[in-house]
PDB file of N, CA and C in Angstrom:
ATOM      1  N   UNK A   1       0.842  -1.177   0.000  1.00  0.00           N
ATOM      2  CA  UNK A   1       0.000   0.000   0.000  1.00  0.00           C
ATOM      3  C   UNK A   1       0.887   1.240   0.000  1.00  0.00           C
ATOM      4  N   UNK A   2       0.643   2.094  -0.677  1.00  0.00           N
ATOM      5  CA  UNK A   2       1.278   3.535  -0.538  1.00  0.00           C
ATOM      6  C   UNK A   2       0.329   4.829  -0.716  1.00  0.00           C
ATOM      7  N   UNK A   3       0.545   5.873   0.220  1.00  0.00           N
ATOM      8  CA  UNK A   3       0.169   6.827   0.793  1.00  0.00           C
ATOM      9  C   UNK A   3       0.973   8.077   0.031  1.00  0.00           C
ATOM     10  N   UNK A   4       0.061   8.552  -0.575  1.00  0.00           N
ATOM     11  CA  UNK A   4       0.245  10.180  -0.875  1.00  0.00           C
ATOM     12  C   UNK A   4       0.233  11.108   0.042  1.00  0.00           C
ATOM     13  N   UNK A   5       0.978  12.133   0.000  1.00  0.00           N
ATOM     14  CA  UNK A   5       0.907  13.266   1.769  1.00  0.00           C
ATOM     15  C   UNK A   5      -0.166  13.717   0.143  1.00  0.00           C
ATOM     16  N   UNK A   6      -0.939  14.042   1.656  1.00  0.00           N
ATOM     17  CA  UNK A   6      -1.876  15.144   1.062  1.00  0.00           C
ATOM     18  C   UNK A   6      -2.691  15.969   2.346  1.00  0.00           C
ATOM     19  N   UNK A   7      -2.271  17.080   2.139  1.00  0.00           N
ATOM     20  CA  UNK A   7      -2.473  18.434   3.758  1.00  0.00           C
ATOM     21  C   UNK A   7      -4.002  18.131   4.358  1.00  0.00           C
ATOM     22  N   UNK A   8      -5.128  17.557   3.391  1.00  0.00           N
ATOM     23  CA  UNK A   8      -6.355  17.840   3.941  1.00  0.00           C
ATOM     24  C   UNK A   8      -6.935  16.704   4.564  1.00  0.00           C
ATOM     25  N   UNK A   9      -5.973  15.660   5.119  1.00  0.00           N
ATOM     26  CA  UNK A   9      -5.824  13.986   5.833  1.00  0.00           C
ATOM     27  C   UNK A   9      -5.586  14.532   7.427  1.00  0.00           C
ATOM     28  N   UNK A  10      -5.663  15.469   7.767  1.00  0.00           N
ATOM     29  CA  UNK A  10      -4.915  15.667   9.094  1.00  0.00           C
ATOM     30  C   UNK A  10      -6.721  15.646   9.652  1.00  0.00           C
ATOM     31  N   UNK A  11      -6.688  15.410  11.293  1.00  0.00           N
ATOM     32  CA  UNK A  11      -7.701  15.590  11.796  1.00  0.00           C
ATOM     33  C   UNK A  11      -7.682  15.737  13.118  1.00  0.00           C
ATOM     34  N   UNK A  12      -8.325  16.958  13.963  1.00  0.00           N
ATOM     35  CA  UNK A  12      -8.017  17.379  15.465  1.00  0.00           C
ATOM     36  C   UNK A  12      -8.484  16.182  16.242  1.00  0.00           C
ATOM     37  N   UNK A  13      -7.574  15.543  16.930  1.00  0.00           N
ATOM     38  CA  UNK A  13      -7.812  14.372  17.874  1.00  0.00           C
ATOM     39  C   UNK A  13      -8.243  14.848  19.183  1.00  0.00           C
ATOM     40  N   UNK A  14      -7.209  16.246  19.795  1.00  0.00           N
ATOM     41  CA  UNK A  14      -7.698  17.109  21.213  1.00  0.00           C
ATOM     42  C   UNK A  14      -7.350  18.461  20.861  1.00  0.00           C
ATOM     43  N   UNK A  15      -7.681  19.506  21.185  1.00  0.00           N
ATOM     44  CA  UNK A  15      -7.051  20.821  21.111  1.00  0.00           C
ATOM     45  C   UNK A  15      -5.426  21.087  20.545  1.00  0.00           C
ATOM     46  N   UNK A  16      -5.503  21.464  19.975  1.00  0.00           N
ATOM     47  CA  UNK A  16      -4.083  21.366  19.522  1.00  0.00           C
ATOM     48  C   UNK A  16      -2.942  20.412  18.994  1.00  0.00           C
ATOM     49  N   UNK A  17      -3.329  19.168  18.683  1.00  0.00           N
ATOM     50  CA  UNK A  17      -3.374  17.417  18.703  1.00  0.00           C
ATOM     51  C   UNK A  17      -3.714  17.178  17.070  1.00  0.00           C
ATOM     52  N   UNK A  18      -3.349  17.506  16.066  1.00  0.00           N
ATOM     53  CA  UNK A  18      -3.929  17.250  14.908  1.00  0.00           C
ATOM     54  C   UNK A  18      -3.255  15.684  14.355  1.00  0.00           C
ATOM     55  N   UNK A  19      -3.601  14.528  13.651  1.00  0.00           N
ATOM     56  CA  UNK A  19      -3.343  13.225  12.980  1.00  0.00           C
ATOM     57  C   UNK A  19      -3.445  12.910  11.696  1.00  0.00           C
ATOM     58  N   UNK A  20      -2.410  12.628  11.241  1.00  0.00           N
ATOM     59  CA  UNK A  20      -2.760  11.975   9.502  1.00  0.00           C
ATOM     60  C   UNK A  20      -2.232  10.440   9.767  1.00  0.00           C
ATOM     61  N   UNK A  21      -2.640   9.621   9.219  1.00  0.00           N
ATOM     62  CA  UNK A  21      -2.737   8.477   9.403  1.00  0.00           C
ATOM     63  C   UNK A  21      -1.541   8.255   7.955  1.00  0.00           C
ATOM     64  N   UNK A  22      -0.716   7.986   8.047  1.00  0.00           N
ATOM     65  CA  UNK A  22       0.264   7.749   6.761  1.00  0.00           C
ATOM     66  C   UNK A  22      -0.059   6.944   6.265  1.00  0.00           C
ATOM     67  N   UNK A  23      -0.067   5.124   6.923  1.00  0.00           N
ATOM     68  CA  UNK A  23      -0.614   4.097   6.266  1.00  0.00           C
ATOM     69  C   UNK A  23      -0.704   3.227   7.385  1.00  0.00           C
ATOM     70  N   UNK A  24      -1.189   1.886   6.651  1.00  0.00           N
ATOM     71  CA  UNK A  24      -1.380   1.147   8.083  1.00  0.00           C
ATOM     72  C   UNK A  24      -1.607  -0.289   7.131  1.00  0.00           C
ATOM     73  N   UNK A  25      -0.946  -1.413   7.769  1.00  0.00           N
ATOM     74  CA  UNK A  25      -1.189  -2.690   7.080  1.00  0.00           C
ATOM     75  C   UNK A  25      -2.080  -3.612   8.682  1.00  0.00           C
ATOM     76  N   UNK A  26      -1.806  -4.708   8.374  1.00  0.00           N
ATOM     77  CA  UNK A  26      -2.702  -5.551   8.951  1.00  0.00           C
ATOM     78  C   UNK A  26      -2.176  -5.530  11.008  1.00  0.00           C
ATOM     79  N   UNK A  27      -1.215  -5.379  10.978  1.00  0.00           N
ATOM     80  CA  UNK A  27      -0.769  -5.568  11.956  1.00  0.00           C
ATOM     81  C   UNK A  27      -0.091  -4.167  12.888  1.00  0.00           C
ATOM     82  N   UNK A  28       0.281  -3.067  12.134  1.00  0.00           N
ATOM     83  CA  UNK A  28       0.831  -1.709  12.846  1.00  0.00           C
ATOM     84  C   UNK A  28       0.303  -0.727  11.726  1.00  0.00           C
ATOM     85  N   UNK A  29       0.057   0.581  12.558  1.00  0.00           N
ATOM     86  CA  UNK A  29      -0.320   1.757  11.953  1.00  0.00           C
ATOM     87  C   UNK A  29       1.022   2.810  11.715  1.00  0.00           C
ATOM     88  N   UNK A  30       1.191   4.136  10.864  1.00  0.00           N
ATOM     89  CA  UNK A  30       2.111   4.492  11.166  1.00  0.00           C
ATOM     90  C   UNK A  30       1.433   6.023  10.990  1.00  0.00           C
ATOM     91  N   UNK A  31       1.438   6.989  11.620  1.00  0.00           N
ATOM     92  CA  UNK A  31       0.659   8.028  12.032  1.00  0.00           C
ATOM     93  C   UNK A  31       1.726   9.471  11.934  1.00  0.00           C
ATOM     94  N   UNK A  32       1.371  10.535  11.445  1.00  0.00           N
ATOM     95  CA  UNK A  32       2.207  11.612  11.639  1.00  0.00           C
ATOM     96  C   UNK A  32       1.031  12.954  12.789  1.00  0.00           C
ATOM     97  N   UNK A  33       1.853  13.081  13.561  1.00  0.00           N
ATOM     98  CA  UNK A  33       1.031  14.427  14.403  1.00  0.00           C
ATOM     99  C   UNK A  33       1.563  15.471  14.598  1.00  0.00           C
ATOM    100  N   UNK A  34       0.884  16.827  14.338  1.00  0.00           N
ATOM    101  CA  UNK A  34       1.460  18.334  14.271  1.00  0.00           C
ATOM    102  C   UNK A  34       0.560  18.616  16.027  1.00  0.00           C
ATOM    103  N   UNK A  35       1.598  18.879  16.574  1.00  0.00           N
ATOM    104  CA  UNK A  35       0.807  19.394  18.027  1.00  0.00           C
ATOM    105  C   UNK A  35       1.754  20.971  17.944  1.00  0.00           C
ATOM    106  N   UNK A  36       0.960  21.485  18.721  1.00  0.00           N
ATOM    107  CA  UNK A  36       1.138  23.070  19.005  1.00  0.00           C
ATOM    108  C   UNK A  36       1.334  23.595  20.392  1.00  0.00           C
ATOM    109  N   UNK A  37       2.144  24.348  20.389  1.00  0.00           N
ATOM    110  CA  UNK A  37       2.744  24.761  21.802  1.00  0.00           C
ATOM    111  C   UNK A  37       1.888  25.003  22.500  1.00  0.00           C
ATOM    112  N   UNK A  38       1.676  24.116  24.223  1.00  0.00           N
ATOM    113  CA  UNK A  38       0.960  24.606  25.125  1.00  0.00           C
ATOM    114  C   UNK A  38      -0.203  23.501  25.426  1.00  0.00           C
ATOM    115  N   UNK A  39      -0.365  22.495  24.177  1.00  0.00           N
ATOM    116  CA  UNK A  39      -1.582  21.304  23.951  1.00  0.00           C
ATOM    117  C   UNK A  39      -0.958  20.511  24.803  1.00  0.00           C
ATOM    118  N   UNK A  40      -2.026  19.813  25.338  1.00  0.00           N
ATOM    119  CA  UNK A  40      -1.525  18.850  26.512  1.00  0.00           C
ATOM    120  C   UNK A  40      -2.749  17.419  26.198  1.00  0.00           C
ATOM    121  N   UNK A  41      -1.307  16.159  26.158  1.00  0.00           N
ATOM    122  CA  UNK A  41      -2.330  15.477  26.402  1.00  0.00           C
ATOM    123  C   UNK A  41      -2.407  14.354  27.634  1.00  0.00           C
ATOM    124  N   UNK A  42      -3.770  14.120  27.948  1.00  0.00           N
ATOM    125  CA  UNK A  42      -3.648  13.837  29.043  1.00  0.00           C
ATOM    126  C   UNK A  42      -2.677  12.337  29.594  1.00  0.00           C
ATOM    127  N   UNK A  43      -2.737  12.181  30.747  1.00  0.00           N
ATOM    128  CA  UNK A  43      -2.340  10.492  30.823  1.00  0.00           C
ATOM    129  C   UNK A  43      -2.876   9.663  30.264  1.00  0.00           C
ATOM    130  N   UNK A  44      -2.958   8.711  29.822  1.00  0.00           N
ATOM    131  CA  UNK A  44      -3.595   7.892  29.267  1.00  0.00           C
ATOM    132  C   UNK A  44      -2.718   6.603  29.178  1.00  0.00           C
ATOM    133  N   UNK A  45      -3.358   5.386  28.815  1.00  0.00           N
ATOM    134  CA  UNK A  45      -2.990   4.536  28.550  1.00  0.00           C
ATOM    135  C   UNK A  45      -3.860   3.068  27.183  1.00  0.00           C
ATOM    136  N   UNK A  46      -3.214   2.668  26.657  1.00  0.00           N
ATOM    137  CA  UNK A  46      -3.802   1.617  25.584  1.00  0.00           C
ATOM    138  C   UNK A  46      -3.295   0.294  25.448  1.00  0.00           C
ATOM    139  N   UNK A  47      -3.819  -0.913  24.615  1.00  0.00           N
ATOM    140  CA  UNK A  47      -2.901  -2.079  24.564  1.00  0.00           C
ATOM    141  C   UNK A  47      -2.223  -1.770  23.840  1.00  0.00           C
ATOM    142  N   UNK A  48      -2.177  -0.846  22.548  1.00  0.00           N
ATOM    143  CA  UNK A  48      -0.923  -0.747  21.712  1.00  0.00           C
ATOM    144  C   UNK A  48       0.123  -0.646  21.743  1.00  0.00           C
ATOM    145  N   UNK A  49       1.184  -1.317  21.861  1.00  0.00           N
ATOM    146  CA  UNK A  49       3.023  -0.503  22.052  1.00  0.00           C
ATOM    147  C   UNK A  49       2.793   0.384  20.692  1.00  0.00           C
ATOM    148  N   UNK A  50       3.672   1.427  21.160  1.00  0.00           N
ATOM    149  CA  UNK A  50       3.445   2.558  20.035  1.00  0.00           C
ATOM    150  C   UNK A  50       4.966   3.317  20.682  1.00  0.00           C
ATOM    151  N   UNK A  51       5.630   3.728  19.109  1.00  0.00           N
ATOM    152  CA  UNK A  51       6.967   3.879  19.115  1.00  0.00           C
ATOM    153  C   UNK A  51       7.315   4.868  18.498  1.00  0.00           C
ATOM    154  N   UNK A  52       8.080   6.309  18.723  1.00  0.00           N
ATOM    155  CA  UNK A  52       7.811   7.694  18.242  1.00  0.00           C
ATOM    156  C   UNK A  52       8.792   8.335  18.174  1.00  0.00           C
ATOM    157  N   UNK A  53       8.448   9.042  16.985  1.00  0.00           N
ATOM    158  CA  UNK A  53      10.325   9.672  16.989  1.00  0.00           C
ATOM    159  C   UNK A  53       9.965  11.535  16.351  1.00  0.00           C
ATOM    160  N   UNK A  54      10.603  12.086  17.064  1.00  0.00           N
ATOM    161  CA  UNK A  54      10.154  13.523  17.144  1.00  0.00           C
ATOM    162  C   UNK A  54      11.067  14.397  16.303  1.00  0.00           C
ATOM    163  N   UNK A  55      10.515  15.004  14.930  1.00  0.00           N
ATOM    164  CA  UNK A  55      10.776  15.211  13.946  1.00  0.00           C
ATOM    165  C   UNK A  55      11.469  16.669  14.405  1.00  0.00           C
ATOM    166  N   UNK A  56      10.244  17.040  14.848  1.00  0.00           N
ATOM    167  CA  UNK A  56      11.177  18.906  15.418  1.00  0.00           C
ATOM    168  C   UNK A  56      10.155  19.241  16.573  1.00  0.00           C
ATOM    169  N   UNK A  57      10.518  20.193  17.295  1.00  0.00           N
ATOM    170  CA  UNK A  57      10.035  21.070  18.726  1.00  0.00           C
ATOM    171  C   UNK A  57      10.531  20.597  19.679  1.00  0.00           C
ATOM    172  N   UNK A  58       9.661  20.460  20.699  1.00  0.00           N
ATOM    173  CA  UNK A  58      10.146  20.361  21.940  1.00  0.00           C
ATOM    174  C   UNK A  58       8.714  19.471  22.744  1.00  0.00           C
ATOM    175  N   UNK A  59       9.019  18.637  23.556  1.00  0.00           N
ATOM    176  CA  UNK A  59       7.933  17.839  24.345  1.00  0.00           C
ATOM    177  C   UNK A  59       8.133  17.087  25.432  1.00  0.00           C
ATOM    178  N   UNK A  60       7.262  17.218  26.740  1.00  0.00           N
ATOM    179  CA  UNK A  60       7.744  16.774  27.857  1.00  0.00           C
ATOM    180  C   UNK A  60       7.165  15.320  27.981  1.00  0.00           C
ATOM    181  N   UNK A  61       7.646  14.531  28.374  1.00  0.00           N
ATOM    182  CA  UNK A  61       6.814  13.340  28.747  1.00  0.00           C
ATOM    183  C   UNK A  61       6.769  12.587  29.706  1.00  0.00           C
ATOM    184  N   UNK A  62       5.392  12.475  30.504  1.00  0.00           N
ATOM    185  CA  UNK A  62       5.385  11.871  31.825  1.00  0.00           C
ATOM    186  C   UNK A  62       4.834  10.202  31.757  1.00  0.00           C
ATOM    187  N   UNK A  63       5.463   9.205  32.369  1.00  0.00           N
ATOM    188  CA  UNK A  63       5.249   7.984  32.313  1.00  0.00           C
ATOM    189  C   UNK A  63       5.987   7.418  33.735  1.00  0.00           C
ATOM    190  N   UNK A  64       4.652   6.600  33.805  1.00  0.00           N
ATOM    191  CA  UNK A  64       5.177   6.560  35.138  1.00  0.00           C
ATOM    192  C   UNK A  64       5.528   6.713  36.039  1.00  0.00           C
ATOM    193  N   UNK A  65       5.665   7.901  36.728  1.00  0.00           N
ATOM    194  CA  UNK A  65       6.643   8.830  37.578  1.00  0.00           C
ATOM    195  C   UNK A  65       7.358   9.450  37.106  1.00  0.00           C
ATOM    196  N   UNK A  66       8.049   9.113  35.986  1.00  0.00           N
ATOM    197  CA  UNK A  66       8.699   9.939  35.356  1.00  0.00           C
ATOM    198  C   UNK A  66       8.680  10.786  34.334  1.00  0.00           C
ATOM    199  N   UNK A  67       9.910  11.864  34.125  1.00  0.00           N
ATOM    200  CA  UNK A  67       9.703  12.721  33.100  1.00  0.00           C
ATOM    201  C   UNK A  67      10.957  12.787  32.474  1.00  0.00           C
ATOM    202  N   UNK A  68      10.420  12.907  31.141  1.00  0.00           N
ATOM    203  CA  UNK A  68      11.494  12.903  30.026  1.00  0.00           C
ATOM    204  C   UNK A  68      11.391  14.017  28.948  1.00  0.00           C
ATOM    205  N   UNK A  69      12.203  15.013  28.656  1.00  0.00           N
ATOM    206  CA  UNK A  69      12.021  15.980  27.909  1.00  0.00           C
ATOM    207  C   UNK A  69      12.776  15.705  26.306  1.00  0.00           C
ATOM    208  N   UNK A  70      12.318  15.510  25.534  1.00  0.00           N
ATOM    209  CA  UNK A  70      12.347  15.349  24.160  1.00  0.00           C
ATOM    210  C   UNK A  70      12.995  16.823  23.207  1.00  0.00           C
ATOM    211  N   UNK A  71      13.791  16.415  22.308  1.00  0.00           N
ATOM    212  CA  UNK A  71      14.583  17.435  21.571  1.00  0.00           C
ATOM    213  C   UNK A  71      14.440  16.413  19.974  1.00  0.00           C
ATOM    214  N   UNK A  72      14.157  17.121  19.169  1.00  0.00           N
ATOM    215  CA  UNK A  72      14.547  16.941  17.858  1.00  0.00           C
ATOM    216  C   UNK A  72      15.539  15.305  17.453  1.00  0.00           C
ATOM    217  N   UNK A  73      14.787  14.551  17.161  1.00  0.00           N
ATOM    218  CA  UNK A  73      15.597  13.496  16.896  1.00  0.00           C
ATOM    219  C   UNK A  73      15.108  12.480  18.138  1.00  0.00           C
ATOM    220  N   UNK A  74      14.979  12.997  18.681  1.00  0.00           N
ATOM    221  CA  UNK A  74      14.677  11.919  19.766  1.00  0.00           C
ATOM    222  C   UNK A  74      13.845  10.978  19.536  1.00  0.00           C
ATOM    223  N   UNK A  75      13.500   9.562  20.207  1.00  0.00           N
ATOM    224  CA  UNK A  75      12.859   8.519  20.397  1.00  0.00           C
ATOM    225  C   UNK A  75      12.418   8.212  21.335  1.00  0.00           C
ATOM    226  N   UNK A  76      10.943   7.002  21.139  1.00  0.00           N
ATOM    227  CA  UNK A  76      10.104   6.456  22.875  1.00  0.00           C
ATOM    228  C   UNK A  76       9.594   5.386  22.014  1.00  0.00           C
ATOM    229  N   UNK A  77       9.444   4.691  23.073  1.00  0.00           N
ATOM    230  CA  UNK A  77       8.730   3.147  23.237  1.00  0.00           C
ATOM    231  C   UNK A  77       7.904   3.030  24.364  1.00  0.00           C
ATOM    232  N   UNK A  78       6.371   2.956  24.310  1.00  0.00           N
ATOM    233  CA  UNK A  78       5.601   2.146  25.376  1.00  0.00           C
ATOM    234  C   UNK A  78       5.068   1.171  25.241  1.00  0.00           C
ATOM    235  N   UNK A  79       5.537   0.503  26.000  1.00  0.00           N
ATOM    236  CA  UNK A  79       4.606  -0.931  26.038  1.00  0.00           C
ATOM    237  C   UNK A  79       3.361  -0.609  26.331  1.00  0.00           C
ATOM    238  N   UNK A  80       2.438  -1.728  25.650  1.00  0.00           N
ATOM    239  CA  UNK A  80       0.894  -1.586  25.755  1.00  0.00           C
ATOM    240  C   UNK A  80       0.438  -1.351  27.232  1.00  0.00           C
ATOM    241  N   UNK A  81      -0.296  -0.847  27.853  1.00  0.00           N
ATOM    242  CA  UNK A  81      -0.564  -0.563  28.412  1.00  0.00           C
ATOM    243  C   UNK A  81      -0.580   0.390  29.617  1.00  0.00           C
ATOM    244  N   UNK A  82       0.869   1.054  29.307  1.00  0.00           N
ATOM    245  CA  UNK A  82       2.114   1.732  29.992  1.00  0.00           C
ATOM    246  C   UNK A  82       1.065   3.598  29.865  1.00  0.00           C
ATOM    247  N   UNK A  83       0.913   3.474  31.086  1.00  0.00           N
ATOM    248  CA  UNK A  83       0.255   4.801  31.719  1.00  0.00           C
ATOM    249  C   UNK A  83       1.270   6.308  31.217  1.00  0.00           C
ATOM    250  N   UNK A  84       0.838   6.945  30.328  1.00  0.00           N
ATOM    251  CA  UNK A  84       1.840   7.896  29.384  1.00  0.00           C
ATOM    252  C   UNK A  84       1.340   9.383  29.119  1.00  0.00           C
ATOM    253  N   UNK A  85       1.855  10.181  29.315  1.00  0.00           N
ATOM    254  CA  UNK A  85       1.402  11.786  28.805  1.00  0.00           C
ATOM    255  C   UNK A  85       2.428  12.859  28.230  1.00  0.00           C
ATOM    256  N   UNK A  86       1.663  13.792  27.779  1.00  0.00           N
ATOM    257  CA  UNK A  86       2.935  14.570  27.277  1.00  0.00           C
ATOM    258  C   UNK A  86       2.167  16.166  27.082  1.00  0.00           C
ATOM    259  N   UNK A  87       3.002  16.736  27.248  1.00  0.00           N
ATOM    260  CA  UNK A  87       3.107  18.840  27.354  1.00  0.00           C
ATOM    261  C   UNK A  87       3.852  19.049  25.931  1.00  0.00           C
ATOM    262  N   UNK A  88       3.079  19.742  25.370  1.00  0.00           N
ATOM    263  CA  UNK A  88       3.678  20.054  23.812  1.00  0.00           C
ATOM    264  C   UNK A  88       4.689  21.514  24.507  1.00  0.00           C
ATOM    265  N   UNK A  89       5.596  21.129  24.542  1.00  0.00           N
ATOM    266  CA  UNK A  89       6.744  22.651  24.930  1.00  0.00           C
ATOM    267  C   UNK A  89       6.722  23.756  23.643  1.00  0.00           C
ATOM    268  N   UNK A  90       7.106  23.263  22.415  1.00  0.00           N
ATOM    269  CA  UNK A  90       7.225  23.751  21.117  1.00  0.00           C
ATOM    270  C   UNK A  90       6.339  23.297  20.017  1.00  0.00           C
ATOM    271  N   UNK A  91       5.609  24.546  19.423  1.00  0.00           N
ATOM    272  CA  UNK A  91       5.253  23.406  18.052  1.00  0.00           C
ATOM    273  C   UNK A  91       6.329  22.302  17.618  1.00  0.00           C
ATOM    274  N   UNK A  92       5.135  21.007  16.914  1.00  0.00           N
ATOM    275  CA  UNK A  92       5.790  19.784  16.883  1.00  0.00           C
ATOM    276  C   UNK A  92       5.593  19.224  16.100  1.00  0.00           C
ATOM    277  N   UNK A  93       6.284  18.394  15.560  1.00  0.00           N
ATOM    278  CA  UNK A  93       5.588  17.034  14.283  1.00  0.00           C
ATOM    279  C   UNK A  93       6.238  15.962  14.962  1.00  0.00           C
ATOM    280  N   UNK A  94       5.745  14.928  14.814  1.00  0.00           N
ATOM    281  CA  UNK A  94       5.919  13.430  15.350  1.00  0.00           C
ATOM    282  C   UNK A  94       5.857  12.551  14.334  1.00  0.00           C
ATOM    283  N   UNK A  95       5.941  11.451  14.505  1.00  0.00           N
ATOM    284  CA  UNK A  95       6.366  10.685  13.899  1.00  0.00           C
ATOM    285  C   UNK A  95       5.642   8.991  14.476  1.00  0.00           C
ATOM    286  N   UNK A  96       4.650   8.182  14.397  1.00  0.00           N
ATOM    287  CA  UNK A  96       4.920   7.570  15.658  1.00  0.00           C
ATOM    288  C   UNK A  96       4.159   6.122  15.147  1.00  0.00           C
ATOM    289  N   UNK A  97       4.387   5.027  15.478  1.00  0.00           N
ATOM    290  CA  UNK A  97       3.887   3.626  14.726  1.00  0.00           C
ATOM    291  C   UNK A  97       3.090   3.214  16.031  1.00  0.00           C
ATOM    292  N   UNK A  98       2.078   2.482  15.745  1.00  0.00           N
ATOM    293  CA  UNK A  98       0.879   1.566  16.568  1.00  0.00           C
ATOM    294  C   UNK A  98       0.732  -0.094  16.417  1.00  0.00           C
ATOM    295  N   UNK A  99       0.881  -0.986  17.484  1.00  0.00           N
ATOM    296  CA  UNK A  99       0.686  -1.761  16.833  1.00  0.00           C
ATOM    297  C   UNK A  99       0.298  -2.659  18.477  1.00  0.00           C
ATOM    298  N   UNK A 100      -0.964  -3.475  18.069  1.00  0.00           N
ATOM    299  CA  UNK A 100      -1.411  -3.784  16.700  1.00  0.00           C
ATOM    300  C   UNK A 100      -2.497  -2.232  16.261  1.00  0.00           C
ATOM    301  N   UNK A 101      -2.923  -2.637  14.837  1.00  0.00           N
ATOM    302  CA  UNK A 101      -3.363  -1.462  14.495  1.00  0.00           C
ATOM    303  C   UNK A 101      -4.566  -0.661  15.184  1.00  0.00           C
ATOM    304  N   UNK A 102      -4.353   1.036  15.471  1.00  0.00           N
ATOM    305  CA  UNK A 102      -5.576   1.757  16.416  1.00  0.00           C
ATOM    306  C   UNK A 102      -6.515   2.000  15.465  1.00  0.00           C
ATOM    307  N   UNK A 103      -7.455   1.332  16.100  1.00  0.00           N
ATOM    308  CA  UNK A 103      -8.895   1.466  14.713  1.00  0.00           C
ATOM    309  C   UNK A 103      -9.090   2.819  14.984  1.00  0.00           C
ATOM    310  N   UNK A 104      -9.255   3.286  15.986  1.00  0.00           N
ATOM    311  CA  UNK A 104      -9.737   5.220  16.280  1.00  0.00           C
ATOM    312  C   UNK A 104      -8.961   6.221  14.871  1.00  0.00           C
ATOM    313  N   UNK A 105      -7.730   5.320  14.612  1.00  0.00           N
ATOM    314  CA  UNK A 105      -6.710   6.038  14.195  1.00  0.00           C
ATOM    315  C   UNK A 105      -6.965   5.952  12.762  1.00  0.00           C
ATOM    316  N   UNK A 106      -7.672   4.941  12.012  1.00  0.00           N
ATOM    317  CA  UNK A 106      -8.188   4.731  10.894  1.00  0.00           C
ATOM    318  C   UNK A 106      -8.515   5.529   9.798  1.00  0.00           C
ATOM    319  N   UNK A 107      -8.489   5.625   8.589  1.00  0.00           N
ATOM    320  CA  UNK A 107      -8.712   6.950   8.240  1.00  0.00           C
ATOM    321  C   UNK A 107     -10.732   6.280   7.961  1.00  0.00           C
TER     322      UNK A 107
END
């Protein structure tokens, strides 16, 4: 399967939280997100491990007790079910795979 970028695929998931779904086969999704300085999303957690790599800005991320602040280039891994949040510091683009695949995330 192959995926054309095309600008009018994006869709507001929470305030400031926008999603394009790049492609997705039977087993993992692979998702691009533009978040905007100041959007927060909450804790949350899913069965999906979902694995993310942060194209440009800045983003804080709380898991578990902990916090991890993200720079350009950076990478994350949660295991399914792994209690996770994040503070958009800088406008952002992401980068980030699902698996197995998030039907929500579907186009």
């Amino acid at each position: 399967m192959f995926t054309r970028c095309d600008e009018r695929n994006y869709r507001e998931m929470l305030p400031g939280v926008e999603l394009k779904t790049l492609t997705h086969g039977e087993a993992m999704l692979l998702g691009e997100f533009r978040l905007k300085k100041g959007a927060v999303i909450p804790s949350h957690s899913h069965p999906h491990e979902q694995i993310g790599y942060l194209v440009s800005g800045r983003l804080r991320f709380n898991s578990e007790g902990e916090t991890y602040e993200a720079g350009p280039g950076d990478g994350w891994c949660f295991t399914g079910n792994c209690e996770h949040g994040v503070e958009v510091l800088e406008d952002s683009l992401v980068v980030e795979v699902f698996s197995p695949v998030r039907e929500d995330y579907l186009p």
